[in-house]
PDB file of N, CA and C in Angstrom:
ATOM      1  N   UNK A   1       0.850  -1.182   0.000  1.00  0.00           N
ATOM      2  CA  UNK A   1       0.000   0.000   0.000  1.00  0.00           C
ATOM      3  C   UNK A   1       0.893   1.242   0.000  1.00  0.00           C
ATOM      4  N   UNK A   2       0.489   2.184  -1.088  1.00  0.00           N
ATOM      5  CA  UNK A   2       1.299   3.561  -1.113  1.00  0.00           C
ATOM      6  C   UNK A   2       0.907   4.431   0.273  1.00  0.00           C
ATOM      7  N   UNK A   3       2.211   4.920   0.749  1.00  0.00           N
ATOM      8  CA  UNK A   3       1.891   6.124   1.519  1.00  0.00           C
ATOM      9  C   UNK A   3       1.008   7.587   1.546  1.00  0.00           C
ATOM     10  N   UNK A   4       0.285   8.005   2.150  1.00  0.00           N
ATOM     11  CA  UNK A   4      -0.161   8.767   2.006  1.00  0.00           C
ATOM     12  C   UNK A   4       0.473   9.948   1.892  1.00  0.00           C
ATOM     13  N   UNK A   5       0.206  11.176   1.057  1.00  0.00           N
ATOM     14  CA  UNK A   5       0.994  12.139   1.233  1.00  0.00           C
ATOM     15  C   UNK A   5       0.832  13.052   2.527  1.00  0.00           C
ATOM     16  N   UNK A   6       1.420  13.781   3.328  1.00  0.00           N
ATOM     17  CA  UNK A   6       1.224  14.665   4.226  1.00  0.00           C
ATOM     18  C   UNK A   6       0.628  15.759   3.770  1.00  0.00           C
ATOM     19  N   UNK A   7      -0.678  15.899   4.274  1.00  0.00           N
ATOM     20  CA  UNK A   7      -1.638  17.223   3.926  1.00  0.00           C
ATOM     21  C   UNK A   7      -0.547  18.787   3.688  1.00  0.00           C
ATOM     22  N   UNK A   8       0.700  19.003   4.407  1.00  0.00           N
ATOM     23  CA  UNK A   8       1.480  20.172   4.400  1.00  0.00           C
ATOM     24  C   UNK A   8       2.117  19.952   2.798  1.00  0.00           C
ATOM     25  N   UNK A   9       1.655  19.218   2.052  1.00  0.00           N
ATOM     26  CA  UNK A   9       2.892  19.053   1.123  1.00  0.00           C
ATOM     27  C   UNK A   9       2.269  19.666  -0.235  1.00  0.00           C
ATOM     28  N   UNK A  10       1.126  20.515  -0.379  1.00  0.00           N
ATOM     29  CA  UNK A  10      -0.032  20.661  -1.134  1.00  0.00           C
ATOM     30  C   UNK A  10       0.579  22.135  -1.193  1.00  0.00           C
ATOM     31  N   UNK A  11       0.389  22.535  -2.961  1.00  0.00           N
ATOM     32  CA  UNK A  11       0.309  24.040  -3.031  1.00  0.00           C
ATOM     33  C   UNK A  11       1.950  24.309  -3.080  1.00  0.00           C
ATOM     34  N   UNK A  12       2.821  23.470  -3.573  1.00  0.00           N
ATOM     35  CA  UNK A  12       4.033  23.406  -3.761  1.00  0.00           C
ATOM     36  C   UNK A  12       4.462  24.082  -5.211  1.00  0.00           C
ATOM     37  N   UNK A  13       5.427  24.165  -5.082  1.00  0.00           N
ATOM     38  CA  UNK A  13       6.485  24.763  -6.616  1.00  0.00           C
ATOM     39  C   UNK A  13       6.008  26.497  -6.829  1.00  0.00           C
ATOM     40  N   UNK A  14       6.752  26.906  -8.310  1.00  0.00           N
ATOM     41  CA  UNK A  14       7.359  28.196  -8.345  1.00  0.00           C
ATOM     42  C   UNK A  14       5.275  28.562  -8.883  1.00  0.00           C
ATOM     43  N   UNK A  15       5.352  29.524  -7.731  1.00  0.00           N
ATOM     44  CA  UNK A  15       4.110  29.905  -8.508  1.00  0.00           C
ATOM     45  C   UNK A  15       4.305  31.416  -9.431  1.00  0.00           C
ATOM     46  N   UNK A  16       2.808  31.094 -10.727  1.00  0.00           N
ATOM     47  CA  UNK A  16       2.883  32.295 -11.884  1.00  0.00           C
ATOM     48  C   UNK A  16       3.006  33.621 -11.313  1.00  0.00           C
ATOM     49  N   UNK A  17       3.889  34.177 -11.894  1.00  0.00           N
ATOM     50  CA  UNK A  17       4.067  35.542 -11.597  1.00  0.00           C
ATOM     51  C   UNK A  17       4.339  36.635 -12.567  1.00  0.00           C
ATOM     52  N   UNK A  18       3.290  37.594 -12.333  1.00  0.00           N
ATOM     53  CA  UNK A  18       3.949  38.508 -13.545  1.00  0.00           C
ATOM     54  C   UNK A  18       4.696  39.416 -13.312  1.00  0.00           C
ATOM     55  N   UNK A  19       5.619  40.180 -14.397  1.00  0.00           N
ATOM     56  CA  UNK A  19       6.784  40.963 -14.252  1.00  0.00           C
ATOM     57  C   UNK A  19       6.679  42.168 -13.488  1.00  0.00           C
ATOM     58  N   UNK A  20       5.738  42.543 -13.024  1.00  0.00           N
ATOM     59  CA  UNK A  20       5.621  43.494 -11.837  1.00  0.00           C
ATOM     60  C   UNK A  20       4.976  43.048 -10.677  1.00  0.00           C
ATOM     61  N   UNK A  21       5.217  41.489 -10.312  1.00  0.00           N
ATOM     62  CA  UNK A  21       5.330  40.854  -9.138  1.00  0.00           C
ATOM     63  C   UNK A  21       4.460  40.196  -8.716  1.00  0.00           C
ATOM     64  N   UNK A  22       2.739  41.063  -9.462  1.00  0.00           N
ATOM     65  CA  UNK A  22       1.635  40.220  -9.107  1.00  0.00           C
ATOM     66  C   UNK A  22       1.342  39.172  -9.221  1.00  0.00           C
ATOM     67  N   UNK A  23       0.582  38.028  -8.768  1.00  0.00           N
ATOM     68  CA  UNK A  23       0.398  36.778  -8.514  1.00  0.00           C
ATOM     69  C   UNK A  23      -0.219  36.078  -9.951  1.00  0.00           C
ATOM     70  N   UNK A  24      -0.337  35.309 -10.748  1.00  0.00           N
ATOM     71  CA  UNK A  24      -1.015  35.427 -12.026  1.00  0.00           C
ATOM     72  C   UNK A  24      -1.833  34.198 -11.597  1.00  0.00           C
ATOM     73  N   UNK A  25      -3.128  34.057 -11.931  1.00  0.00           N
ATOM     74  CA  UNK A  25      -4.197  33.297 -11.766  1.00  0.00           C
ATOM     75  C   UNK A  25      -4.252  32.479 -13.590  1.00  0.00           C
ATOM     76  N   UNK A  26      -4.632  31.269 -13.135  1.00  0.00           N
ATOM     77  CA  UNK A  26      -5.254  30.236 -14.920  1.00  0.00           C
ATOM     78  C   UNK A  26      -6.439  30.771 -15.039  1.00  0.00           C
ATOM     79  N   UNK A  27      -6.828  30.952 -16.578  1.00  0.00           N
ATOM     80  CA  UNK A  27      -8.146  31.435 -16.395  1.00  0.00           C
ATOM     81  C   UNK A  27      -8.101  30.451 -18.093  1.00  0.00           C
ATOM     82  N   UNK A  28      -9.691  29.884 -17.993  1.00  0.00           N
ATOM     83  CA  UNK A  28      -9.940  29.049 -18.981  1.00  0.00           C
ATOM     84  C   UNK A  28     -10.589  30.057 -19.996  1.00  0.00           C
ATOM     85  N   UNK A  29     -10.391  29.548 -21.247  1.00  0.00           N
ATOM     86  CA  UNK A  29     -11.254  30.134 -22.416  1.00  0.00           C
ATOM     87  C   UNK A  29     -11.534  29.460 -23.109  1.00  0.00           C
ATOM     88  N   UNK A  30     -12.202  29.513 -24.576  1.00  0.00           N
ATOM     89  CA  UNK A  30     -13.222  28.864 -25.158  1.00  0.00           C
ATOM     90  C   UNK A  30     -12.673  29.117 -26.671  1.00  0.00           C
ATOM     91  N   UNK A  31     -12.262  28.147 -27.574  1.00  0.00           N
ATOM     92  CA  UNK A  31     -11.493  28.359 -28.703  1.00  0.00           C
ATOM     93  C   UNK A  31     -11.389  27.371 -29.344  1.00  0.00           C
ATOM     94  N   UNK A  32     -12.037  27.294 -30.505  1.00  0.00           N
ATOM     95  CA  UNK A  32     -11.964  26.337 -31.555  1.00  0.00           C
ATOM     96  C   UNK A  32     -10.257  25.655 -31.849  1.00  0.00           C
ATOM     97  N   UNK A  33     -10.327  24.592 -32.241  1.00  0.00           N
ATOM     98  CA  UNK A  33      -8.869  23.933 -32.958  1.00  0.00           C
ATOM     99  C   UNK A  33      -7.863  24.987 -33.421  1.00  0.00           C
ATOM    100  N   UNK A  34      -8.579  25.831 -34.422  1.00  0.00           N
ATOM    101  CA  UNK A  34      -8.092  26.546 -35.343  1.00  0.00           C
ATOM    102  C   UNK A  34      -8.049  28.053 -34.692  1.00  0.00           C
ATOM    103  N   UNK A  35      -8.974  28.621 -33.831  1.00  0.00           N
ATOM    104  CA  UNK A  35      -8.188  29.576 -33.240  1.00  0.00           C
ATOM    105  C   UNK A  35      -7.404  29.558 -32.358  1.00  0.00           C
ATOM    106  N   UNK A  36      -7.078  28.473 -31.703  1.00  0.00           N
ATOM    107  CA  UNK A  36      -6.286  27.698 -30.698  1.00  0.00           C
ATOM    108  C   UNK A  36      -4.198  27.657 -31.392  1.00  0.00           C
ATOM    109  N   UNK A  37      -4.942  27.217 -32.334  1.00  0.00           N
ATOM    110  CA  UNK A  37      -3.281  27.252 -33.397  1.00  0.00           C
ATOM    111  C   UNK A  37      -2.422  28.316 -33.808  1.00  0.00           C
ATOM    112  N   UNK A  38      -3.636  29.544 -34.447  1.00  0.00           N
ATOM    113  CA  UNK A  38      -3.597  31.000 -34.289  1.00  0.00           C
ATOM    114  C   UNK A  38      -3.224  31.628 -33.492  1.00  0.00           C
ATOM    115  N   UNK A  39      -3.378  31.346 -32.286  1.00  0.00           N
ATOM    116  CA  UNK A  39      -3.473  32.087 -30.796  1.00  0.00           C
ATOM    117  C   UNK A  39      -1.855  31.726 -30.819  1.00  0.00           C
ATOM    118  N   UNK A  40      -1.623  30.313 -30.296  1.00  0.00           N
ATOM    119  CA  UNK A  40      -0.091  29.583 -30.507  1.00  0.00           C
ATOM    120  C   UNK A  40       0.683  30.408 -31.338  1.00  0.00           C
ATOM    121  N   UNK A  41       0.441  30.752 -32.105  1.00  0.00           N
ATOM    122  CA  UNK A  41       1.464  31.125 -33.553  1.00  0.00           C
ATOM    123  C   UNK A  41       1.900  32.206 -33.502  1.00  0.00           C
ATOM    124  N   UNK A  42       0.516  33.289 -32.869  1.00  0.00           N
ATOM    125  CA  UNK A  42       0.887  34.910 -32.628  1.00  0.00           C
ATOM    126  C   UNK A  42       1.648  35.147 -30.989  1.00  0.00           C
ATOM    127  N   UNK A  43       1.712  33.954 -30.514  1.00  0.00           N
ATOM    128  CA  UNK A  43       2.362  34.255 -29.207  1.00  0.00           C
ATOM    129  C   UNK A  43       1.860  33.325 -28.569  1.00  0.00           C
ATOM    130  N   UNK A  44       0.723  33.111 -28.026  1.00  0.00           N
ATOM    131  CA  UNK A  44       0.313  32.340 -27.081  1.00  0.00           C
ATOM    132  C   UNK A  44      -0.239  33.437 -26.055  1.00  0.00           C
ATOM    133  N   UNK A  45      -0.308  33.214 -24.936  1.00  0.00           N
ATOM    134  CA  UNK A  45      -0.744  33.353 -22.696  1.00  0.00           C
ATOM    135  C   UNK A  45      -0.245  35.339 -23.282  1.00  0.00           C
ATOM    136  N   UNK A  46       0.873  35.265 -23.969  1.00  0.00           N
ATOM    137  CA  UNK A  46       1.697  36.821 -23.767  1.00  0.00           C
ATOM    138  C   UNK A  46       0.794  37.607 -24.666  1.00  0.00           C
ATOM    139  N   UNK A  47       1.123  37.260 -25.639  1.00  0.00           N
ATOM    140  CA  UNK A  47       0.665  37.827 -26.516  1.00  0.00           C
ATOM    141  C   UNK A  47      -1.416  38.562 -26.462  1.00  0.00           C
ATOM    142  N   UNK A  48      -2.224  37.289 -25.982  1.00  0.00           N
ATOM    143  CA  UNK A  48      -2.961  37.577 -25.692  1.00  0.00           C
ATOM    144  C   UNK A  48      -3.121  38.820 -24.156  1.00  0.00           C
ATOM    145  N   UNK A  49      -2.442  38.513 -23.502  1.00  0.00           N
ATOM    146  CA  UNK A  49      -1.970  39.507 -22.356  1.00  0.00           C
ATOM    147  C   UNK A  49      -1.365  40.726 -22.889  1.00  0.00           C
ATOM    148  N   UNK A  50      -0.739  40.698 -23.946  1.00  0.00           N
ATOM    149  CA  UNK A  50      -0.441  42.318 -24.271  1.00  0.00           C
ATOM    150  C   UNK A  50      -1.823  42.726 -25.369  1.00  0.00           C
ATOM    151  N   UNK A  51      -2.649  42.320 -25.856  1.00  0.00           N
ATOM    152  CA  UNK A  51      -3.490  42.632 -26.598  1.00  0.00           C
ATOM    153  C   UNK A  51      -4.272  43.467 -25.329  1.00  0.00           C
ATOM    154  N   UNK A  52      -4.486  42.654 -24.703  1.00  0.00           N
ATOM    155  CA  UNK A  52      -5.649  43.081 -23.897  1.00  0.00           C
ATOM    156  C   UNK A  52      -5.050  44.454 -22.808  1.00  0.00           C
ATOM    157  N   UNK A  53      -3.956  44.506 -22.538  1.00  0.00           N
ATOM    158  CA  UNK A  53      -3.020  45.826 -22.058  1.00  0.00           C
ATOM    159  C   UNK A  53      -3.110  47.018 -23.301  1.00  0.00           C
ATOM    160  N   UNK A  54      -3.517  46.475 -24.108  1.00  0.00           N
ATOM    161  CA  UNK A  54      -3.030  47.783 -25.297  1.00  0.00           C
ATOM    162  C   UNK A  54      -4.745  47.984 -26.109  1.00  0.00           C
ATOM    163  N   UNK A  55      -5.422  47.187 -25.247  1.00  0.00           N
ATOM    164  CA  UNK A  55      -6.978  47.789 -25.738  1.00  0.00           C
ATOM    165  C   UNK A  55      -7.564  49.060 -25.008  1.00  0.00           C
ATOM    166  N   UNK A  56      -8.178  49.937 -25.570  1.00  0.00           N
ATOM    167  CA  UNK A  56      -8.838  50.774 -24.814  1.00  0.00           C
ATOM    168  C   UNK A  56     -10.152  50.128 -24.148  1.00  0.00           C
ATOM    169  N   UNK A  57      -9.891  51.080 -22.512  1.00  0.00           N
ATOM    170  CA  UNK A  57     -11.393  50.373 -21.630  1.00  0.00           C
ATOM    171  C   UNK A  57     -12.563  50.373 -22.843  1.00  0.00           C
ATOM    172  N   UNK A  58     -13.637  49.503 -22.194  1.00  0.00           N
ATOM    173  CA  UNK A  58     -15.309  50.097 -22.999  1.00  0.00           C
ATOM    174  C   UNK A  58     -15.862  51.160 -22.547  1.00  0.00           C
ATOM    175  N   UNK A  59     -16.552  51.870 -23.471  1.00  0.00           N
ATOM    176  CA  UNK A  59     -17.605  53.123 -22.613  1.00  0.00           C
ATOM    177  C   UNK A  59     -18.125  52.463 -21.808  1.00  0.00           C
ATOM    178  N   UNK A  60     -18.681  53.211 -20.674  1.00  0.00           N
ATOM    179  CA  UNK A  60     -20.077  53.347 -19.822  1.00  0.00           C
ATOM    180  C   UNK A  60     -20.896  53.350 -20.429  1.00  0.00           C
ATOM    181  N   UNK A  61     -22.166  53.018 -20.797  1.00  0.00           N
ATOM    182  CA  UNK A  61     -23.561  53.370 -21.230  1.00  0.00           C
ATOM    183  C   UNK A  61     -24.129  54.382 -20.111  1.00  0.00           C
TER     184      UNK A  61
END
């Protein structure tokens, strides 16, 4: 029978961080095969992260 792991041993390794220190969270999205490949090609995680830095907010209604 395998050992159990010790409950303290959870929540281990280098966690995401972005270049001005903040903590970076996974966040899922929704993307066909083919915009999935696209996404890959123009950068990937960054690239989509600087798009969205270099959009202007939306109006208020």
């Amino acid at each position: 029978m395998a050992e159990k792991r010790p409950p303290n041993d959870r929540d281990q390794g280098r966690k995401p961080v972005s270049p001005t220190g903040e903590v970076m969270k996974a966040r899922p999205i929704r993307m066909t095969d083919a915009e999935w490949v696209k996404c890959k090609a123009l950068g990937g995680a960054a690239w989509v992260r600087e798009r969205i830095r270099l959009a202007k907010p939306p109006l208020d209604e």
